[in-house]
PDB file of N, CA and C in Angstrom:
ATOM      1  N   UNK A   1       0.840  -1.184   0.000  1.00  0.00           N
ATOM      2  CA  UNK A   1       0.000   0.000   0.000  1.00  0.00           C
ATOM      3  C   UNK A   1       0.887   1.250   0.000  1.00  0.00           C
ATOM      4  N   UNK A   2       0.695   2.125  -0.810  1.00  0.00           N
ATOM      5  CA  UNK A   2       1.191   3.511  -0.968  1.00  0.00           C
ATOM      6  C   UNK A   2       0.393   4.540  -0.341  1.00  0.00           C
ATOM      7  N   UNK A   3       1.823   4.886   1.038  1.00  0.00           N
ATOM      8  CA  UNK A   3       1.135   6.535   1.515  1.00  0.00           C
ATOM      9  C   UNK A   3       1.316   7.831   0.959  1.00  0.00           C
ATOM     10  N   UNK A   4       1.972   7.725  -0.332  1.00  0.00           N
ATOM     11  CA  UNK A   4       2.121   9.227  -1.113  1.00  0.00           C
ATOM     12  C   UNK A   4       0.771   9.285  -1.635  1.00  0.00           C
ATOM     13  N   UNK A   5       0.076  10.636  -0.963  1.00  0.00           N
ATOM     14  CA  UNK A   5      -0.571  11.842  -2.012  1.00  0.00           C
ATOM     15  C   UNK A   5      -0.391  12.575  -2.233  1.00  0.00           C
ATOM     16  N   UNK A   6      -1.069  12.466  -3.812  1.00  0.00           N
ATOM     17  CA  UNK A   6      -0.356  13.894  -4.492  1.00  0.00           C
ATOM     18  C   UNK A   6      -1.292  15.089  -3.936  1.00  0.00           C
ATOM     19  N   UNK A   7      -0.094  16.478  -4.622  1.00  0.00           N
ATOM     20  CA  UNK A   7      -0.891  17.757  -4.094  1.00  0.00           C
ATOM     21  C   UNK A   7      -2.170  18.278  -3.915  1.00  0.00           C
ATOM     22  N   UNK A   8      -3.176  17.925  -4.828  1.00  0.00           N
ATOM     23  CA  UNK A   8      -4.302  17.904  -5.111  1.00  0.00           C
ATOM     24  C   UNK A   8      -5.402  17.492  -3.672  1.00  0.00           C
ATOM     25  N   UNK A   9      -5.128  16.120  -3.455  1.00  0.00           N
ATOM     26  CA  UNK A   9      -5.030  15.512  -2.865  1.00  0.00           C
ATOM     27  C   UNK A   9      -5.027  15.746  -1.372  1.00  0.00           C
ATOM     28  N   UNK A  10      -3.641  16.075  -1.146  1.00  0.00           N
ATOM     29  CA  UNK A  10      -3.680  17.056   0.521  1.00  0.00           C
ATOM     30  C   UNK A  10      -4.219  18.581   0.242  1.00  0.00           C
ATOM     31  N   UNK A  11      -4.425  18.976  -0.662  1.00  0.00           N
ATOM     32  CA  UNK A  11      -4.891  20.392  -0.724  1.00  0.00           C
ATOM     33  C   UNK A  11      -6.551  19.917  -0.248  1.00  0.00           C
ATOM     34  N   UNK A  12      -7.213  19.344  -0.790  1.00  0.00           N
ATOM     35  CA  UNK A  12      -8.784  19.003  -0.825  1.00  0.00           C
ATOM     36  C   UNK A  12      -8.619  18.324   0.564  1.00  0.00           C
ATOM     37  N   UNK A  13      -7.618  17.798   1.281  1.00  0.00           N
ATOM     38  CA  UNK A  13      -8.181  17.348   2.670  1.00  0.00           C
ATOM     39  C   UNK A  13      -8.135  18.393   3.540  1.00  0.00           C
ATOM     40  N   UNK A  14      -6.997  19.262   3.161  1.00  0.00           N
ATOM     41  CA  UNK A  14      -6.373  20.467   4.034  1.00  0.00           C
ATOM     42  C   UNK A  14      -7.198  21.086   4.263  1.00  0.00           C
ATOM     43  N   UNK A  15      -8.251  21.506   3.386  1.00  0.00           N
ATOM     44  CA  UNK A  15      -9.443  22.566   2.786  1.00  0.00           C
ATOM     45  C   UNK A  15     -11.263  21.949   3.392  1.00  0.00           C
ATOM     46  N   UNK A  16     -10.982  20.491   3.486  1.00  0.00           N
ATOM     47  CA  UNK A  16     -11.892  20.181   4.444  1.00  0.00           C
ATOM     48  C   UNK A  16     -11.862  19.972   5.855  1.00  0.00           C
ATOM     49  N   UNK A  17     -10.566  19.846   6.014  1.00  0.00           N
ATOM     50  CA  UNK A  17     -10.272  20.007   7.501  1.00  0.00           C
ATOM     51  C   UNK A  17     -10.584  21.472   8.195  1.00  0.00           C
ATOM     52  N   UNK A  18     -10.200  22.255   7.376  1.00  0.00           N
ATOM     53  CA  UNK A  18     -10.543  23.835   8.103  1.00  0.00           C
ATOM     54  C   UNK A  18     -11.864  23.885   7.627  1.00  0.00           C
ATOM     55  N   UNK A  19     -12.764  23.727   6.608  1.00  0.00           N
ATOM     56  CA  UNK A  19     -14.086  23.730   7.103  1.00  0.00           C
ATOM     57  C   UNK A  19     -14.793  23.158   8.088  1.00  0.00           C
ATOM     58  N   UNK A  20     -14.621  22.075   7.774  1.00  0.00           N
ATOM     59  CA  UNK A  20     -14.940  21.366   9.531  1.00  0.00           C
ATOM     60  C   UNK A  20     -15.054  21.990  10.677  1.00  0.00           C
ATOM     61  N   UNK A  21     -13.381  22.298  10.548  1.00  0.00           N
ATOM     62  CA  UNK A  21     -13.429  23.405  12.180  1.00  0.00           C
ATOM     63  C   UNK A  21     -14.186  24.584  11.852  1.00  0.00           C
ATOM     64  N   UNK A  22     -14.152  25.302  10.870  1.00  0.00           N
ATOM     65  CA  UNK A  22     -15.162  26.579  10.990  1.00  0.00           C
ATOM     66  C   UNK A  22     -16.893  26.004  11.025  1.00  0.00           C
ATOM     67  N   UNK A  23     -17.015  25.300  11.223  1.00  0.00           N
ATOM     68  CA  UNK A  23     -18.590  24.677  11.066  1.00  0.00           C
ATOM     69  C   UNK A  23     -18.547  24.281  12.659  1.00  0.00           C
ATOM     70  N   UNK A  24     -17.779  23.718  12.966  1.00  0.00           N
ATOM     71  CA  UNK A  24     -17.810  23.070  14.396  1.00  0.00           C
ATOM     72  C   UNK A  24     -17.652  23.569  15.374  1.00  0.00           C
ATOM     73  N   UNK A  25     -16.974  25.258  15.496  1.00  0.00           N
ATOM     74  CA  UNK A  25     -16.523  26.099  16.398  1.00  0.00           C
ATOM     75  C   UNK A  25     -18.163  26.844  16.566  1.00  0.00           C
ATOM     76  N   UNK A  26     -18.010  26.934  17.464  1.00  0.00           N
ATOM     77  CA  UNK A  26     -18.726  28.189  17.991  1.00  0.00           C
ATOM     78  C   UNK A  26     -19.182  29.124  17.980  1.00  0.00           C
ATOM     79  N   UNK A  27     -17.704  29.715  18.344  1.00  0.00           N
ATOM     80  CA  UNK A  27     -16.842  30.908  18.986  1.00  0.00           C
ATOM     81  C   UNK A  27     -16.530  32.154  18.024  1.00  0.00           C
ATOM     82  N   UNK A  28     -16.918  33.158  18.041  1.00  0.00           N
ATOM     83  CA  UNK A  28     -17.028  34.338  17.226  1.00  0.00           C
ATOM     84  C   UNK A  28     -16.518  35.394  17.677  1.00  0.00           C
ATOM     85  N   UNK A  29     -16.132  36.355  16.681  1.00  0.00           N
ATOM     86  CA  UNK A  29     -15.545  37.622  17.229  1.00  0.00           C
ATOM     87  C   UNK A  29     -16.187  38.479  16.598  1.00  0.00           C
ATOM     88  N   UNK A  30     -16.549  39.959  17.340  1.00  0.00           N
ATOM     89  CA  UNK A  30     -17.043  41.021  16.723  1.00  0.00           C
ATOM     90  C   UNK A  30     -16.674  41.804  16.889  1.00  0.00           C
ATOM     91  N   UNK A  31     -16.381  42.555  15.256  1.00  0.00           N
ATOM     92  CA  UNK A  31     -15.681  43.544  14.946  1.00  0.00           C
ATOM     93  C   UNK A  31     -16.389  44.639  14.226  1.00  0.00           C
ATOM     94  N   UNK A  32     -16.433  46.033  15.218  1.00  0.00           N
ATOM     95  CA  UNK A  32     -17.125  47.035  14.202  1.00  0.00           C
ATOM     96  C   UNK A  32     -18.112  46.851  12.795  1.00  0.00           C
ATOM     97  N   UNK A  33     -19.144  45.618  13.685  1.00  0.00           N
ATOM     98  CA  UNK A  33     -20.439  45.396  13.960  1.00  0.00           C
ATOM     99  C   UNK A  33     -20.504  43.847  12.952  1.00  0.00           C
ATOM    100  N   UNK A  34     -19.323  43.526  12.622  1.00  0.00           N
ATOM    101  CA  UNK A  34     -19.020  42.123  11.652  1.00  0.00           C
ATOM    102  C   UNK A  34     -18.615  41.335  12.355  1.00  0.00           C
ATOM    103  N   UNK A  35     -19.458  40.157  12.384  1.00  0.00           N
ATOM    104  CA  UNK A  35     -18.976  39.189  12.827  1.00  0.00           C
ATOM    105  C   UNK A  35     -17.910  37.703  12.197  1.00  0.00           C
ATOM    106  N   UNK A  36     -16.802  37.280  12.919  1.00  0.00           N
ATOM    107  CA  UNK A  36     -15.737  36.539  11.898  1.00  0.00           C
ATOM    108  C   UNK A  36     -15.988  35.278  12.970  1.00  0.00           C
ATOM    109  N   UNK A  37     -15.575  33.937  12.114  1.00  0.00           N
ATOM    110  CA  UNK A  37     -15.139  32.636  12.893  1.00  0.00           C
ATOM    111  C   UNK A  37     -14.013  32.728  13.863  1.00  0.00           C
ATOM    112  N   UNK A  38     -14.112  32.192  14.543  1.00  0.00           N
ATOM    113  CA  UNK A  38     -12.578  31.537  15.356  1.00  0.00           C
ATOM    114  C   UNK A  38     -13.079  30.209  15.520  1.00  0.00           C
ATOM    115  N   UNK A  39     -11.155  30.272  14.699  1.00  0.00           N
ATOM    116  CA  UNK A  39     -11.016  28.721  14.480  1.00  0.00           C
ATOM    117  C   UNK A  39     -10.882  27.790  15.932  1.00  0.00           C
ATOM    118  N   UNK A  40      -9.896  28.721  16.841  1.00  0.00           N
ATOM    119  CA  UNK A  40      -9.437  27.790  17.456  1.00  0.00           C
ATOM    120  C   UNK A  40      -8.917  28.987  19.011  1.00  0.00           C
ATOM    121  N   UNK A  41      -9.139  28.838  20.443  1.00  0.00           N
ATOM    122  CA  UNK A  41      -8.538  30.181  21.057  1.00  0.00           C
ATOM    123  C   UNK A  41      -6.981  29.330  21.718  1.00  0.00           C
ATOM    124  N   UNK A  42      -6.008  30.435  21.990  1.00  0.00           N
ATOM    125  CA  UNK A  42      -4.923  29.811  21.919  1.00  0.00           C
ATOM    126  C   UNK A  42      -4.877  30.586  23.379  1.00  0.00           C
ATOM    127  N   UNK A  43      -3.371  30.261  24.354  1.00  0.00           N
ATOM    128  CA  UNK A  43      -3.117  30.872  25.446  1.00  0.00           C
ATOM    129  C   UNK A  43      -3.718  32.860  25.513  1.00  0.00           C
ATOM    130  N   UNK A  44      -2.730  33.033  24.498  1.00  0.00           N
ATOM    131  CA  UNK A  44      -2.544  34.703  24.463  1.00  0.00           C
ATOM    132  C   UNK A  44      -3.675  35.094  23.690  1.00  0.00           C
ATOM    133  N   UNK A  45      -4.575  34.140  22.372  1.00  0.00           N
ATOM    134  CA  UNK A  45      -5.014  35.141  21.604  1.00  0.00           C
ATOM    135  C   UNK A  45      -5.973  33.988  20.852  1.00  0.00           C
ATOM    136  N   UNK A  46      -6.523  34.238  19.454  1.00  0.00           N
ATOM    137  CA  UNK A  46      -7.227  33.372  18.921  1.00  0.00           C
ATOM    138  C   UNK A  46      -6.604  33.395  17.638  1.00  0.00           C
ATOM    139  N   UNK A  47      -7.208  32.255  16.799  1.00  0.00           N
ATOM    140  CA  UNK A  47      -7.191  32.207  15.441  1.00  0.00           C
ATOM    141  C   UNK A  47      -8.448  32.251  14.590  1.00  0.00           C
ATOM    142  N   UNK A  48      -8.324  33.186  13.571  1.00  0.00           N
ATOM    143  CA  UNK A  48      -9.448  33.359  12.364  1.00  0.00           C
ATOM    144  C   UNK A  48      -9.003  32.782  11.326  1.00  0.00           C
ATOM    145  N   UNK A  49     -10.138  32.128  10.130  1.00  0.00           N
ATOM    146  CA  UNK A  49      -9.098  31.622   8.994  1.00  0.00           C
ATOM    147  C   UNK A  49      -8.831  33.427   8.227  1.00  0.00           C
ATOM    148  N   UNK A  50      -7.686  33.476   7.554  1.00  0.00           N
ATOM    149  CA  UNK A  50      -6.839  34.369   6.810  1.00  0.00           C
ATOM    150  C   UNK A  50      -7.960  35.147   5.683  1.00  0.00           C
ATOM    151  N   UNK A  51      -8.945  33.833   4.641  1.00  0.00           N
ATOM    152  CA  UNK A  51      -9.952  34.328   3.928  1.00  0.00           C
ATOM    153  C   UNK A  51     -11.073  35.331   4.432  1.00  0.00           C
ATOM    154  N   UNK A  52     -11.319  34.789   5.964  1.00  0.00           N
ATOM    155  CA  UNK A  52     -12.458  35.700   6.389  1.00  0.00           C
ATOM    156  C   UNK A  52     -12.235  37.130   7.561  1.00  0.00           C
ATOM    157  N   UNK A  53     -11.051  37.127   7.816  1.00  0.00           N
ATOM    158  CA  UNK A  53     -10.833  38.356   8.618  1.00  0.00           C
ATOM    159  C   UNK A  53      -9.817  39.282   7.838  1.00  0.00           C
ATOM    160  N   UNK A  54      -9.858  40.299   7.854  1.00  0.00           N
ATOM    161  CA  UNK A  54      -8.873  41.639   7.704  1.00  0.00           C
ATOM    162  C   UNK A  54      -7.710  41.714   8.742  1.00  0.00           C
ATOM    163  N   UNK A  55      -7.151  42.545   8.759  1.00  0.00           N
ATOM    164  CA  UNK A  55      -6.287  42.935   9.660  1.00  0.00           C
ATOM    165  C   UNK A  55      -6.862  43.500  10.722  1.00  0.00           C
ATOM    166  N   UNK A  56      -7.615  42.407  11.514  1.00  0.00           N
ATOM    167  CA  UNK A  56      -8.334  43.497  13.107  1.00  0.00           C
ATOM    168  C   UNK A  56      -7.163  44.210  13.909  1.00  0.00           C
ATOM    169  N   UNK A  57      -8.036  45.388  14.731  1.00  0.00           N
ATOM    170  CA  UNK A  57      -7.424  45.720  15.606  1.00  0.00           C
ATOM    171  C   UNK A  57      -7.741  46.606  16.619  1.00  0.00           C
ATOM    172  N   UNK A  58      -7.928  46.689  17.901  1.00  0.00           N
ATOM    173  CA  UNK A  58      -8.921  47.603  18.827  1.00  0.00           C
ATOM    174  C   UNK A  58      -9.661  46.807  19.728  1.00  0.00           C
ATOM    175  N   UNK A  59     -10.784  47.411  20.142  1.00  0.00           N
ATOM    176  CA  UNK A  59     -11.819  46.440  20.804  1.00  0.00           C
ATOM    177  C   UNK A  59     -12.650  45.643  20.252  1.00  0.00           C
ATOM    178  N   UNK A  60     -12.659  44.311  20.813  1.00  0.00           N
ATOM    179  CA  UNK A  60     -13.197  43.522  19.986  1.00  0.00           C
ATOM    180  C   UNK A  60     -14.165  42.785  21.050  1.00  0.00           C
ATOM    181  N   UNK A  61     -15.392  42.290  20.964  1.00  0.00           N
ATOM    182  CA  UNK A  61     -16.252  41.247  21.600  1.00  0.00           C
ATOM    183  C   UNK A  61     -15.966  39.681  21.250  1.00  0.00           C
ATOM    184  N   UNK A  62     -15.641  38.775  22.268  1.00  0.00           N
ATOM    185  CA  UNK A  62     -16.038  37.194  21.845  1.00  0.00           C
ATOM    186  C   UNK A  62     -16.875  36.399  22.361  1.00  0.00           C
ATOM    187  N   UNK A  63     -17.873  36.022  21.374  1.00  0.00           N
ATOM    188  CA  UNK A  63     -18.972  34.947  21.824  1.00  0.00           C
ATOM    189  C   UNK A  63     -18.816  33.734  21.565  1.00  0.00           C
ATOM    190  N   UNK A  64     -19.352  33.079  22.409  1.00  0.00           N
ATOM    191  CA  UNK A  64     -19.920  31.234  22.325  1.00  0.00           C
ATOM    192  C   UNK A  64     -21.202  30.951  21.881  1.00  0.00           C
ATOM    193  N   UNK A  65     -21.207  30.852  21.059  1.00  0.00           N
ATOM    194  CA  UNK A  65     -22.820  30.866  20.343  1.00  0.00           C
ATOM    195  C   UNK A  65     -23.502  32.628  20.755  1.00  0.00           C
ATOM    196  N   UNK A  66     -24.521  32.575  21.584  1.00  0.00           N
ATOM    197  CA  UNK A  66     -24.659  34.068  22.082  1.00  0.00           C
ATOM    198  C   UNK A  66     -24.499  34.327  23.090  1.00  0.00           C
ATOM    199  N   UNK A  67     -23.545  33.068  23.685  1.00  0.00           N
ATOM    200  CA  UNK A  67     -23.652  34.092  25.142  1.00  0.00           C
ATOM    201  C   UNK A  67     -21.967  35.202  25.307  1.00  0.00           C
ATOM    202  N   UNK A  68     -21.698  36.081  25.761  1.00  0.00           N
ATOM    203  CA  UNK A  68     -20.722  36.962  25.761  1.00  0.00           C
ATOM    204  C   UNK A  68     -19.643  36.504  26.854  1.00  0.00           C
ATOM    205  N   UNK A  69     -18.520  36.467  26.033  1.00  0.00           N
ATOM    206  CA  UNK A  69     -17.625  35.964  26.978  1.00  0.00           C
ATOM    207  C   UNK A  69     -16.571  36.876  27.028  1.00  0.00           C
ATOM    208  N   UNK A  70     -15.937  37.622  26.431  1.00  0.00           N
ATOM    209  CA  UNK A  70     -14.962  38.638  27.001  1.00  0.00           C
ATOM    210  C   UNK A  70     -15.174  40.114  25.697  1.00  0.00           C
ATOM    211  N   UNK A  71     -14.635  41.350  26.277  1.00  0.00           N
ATOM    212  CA  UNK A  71     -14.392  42.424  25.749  1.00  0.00           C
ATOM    213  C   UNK A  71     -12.538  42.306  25.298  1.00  0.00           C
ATOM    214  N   UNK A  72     -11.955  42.346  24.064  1.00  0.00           N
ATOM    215  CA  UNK A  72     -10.747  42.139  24.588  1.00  0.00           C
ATOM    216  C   UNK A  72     -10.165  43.219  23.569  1.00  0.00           C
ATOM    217  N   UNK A  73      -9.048  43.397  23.756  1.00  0.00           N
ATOM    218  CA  UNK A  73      -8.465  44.619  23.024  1.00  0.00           C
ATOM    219  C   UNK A  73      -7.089  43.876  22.387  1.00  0.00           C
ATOM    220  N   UNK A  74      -7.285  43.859  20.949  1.00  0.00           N
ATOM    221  CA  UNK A  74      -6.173  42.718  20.122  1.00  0.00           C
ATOM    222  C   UNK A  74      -5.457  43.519  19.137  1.00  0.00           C
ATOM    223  N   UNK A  75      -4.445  42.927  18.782  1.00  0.00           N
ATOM    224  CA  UNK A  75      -3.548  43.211  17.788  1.00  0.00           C
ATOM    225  C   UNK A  75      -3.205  42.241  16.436  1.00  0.00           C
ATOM    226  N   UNK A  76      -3.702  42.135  15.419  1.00  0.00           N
ATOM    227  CA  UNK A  76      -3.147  40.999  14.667  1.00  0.00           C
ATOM    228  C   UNK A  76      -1.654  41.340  14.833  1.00  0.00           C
ATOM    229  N   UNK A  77      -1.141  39.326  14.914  1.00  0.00           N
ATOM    230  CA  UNK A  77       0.115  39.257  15.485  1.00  0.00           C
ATOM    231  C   UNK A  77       0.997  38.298  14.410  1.00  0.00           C
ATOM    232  N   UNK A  78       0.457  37.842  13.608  1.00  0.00           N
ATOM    233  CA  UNK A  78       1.363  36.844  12.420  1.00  0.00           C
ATOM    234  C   UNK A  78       0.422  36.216  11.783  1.00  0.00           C
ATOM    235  N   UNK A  79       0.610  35.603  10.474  1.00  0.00           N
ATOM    236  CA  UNK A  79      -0.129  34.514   9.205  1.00  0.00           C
ATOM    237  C   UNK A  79       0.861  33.477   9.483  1.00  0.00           C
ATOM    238  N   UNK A  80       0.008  32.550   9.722  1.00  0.00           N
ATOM    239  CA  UNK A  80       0.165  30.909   9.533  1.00  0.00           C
ATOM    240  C   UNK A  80      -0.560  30.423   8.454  1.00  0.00           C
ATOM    241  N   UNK A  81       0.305  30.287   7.921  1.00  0.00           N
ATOM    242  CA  UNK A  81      -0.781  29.398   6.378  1.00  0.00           C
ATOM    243  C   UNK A  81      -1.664  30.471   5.980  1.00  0.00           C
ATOM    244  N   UNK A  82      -2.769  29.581   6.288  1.00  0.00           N
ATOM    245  CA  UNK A  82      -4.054  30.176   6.062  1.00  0.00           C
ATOM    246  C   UNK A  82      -4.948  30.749   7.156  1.00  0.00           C
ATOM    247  N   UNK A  83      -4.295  31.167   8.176  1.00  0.00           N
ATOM    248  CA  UNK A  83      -4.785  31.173   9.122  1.00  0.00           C
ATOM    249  C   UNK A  83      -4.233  32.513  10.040  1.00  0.00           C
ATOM    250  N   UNK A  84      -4.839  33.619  10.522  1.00  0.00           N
ATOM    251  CA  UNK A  84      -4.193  34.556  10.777  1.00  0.00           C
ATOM    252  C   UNK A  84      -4.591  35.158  12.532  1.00  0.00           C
ATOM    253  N   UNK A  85      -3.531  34.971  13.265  1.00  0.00           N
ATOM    254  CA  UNK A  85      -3.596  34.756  14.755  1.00  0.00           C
ATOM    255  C   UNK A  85      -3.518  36.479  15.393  1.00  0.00           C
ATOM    256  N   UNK A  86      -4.662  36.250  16.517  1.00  0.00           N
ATOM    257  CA  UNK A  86      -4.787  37.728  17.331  1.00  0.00           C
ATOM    258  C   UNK A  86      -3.986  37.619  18.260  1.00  0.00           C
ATOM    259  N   UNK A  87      -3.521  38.254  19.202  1.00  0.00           N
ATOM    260  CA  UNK A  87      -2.764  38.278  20.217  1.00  0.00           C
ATOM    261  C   UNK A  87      -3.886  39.547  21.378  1.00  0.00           C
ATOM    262  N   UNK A  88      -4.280  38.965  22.247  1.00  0.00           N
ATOM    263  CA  UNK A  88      -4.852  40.040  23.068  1.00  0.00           C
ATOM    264  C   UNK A  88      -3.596  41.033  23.841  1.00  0.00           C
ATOM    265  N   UNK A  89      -4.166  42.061  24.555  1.00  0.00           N
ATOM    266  CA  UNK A  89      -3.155  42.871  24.936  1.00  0.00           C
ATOM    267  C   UNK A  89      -4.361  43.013  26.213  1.00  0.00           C
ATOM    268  N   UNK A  90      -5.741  43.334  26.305  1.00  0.00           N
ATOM    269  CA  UNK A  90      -6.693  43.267  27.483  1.00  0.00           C
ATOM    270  C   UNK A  90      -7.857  42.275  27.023  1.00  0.00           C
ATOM    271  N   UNK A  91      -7.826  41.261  28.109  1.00  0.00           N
ATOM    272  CA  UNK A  91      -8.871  40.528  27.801  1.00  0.00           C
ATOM    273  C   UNK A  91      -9.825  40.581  29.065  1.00  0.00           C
ATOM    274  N   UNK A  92     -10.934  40.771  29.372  1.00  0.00           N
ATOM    275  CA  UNK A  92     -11.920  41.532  30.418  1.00  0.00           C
ATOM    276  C   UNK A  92     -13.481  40.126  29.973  1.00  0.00           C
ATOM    277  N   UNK A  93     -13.073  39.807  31.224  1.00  0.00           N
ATOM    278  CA  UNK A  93     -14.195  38.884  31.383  1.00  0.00           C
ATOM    279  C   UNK A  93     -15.655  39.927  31.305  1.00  0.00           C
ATOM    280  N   UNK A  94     -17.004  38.930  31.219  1.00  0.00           N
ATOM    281  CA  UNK A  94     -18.243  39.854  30.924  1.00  0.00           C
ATOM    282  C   UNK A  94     -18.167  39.561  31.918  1.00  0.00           C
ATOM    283  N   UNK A  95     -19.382  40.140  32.338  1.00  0.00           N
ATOM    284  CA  UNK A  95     -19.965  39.514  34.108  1.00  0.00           C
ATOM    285  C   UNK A  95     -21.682  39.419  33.600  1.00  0.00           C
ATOM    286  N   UNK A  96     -22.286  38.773  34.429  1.00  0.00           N
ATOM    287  CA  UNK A  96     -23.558  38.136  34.521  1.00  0.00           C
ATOM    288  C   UNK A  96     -24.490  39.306  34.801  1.00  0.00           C
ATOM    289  N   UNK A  97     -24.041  40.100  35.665  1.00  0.00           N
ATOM    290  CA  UNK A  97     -24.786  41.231  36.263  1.00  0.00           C
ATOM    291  C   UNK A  97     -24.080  42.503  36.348  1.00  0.00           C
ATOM    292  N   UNK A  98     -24.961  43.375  37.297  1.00  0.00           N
ATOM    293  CA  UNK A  98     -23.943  44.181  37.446  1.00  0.00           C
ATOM    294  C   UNK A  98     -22.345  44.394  38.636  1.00  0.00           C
ATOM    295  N   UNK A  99     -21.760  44.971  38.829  1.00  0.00           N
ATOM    296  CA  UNK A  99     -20.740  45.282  39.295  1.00  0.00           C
ATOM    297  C   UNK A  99     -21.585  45.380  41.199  1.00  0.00           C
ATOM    298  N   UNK A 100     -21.203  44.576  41.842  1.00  0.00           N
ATOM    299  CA  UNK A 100     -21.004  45.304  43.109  1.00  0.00           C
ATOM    300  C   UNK A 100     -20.327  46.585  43.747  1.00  0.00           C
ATOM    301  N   UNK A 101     -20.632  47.316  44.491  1.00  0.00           N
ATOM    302  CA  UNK A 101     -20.214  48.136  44.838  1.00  0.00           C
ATOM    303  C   UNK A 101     -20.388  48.541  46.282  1.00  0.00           C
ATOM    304  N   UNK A 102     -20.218  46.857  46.579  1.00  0.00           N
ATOM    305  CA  UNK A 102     -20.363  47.075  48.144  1.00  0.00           C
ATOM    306  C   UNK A 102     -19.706  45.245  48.642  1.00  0.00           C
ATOM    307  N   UNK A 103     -19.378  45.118  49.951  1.00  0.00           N
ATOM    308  CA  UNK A 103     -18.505  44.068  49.899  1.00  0.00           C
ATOM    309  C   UNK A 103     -19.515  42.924  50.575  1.00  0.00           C
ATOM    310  N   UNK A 104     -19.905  42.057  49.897  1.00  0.00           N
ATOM    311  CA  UNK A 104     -20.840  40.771  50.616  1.00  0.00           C
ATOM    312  C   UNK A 104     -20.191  40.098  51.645  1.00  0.00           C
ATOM    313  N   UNK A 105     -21.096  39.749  52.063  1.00  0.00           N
ATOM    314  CA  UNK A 105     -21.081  38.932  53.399  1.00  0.00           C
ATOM    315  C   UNK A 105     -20.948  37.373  53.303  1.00  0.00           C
ATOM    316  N   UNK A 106     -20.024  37.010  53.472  1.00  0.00           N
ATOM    317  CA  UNK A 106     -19.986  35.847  53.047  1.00  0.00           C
ATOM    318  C   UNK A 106     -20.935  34.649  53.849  1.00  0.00           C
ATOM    319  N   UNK A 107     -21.408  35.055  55.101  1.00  0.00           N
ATOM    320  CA  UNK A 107     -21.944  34.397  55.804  1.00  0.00           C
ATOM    321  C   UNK A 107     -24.003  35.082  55.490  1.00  0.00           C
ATOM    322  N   UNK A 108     -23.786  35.805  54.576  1.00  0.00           N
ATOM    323  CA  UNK A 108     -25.334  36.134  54.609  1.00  0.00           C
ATOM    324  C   UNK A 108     -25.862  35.208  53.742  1.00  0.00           C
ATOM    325  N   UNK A 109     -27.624  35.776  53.884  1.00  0.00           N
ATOM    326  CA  UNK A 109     -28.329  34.092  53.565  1.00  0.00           C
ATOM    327  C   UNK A 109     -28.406  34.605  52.186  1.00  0.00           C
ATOM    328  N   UNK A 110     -28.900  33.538  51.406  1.00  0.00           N
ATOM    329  CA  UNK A 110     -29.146  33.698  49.325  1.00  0.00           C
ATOM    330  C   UNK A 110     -30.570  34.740  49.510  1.00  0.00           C
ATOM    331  N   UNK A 111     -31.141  34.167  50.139  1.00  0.00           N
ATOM    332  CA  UNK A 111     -32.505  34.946  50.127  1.00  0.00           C
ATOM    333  C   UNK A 111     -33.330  34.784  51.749  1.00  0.00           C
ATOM    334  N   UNK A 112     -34.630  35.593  51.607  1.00  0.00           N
ATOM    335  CA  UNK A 112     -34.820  35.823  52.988  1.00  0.00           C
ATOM    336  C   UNK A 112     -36.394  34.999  52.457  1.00  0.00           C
ATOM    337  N   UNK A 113     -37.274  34.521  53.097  1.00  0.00           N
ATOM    338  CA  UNK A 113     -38.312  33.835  53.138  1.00  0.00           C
ATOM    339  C   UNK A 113     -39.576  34.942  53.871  1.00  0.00           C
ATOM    340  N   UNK A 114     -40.307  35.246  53.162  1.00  0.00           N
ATOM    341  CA  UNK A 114     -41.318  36.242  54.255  1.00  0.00           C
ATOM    342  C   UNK A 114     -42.154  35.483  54.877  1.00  0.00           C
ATOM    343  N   UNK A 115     -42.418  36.157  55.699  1.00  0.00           N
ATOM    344  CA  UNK A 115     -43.526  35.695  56.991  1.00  0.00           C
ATOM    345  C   UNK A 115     -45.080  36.086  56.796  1.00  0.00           C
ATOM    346  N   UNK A 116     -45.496  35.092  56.800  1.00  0.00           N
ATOM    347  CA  UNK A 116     -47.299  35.338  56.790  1.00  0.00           C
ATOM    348  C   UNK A 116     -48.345  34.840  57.658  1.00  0.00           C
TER     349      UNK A 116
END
């Protein structure tokens, strides 16, 4: 049995492999009101494929389907292949609610039960 394929060949698997992952991910970024794939999020930053993003840069939003998961402030940082990687510089979790502005009690109750 022969493991050489020709170019053609690994090009058409190469090319379904990154669709795959853009079908299978999630995870989105929004940019001055456009939304792009991420392929994949890495320690420092994420990856978009190269065809569908520009050169971002500024504040950016990332979601998981719709729910909001960080505000982050990026820099495109290098091209891999086909594939072109952000590097955050501030990445700022959302929060659920709003901001406290007062310090809880760790020993207070979840809720109070009224009396009738």
């Amino acid at each position: 049995m022969s493991t050489y394929l020709s170019k053609e060949i690994r090009e058409g698997l190469a090319a379904a492999r990154a669709k795959a992952l853009r079908k299978s991910s999630r995870l989105r970024v929004l940019a001055d009101g456009v939304t792009y794939p991420i392929v994949r999020l890495e320690e420092h930053g994420f990856v978009v494929p190269l065809a569908d993003a520009p050169r971002l840069r500024g504040l950016v939003d990332v979601y998981d389907g719709g729910r909001y998961l960080w505000q982050c402030l990026i820099v495109a940082s290098e091209e891999e292949g086909d594939e072109m990687l952000y590097e955050f510089k501030r990445q700022t979790a959302a929060l659920d609610g709003p901001a406290a502005d007062f310090e809880r009690d760790p020993d207070a109750p979840t809720a109070l039960i009224p009396r009738f």
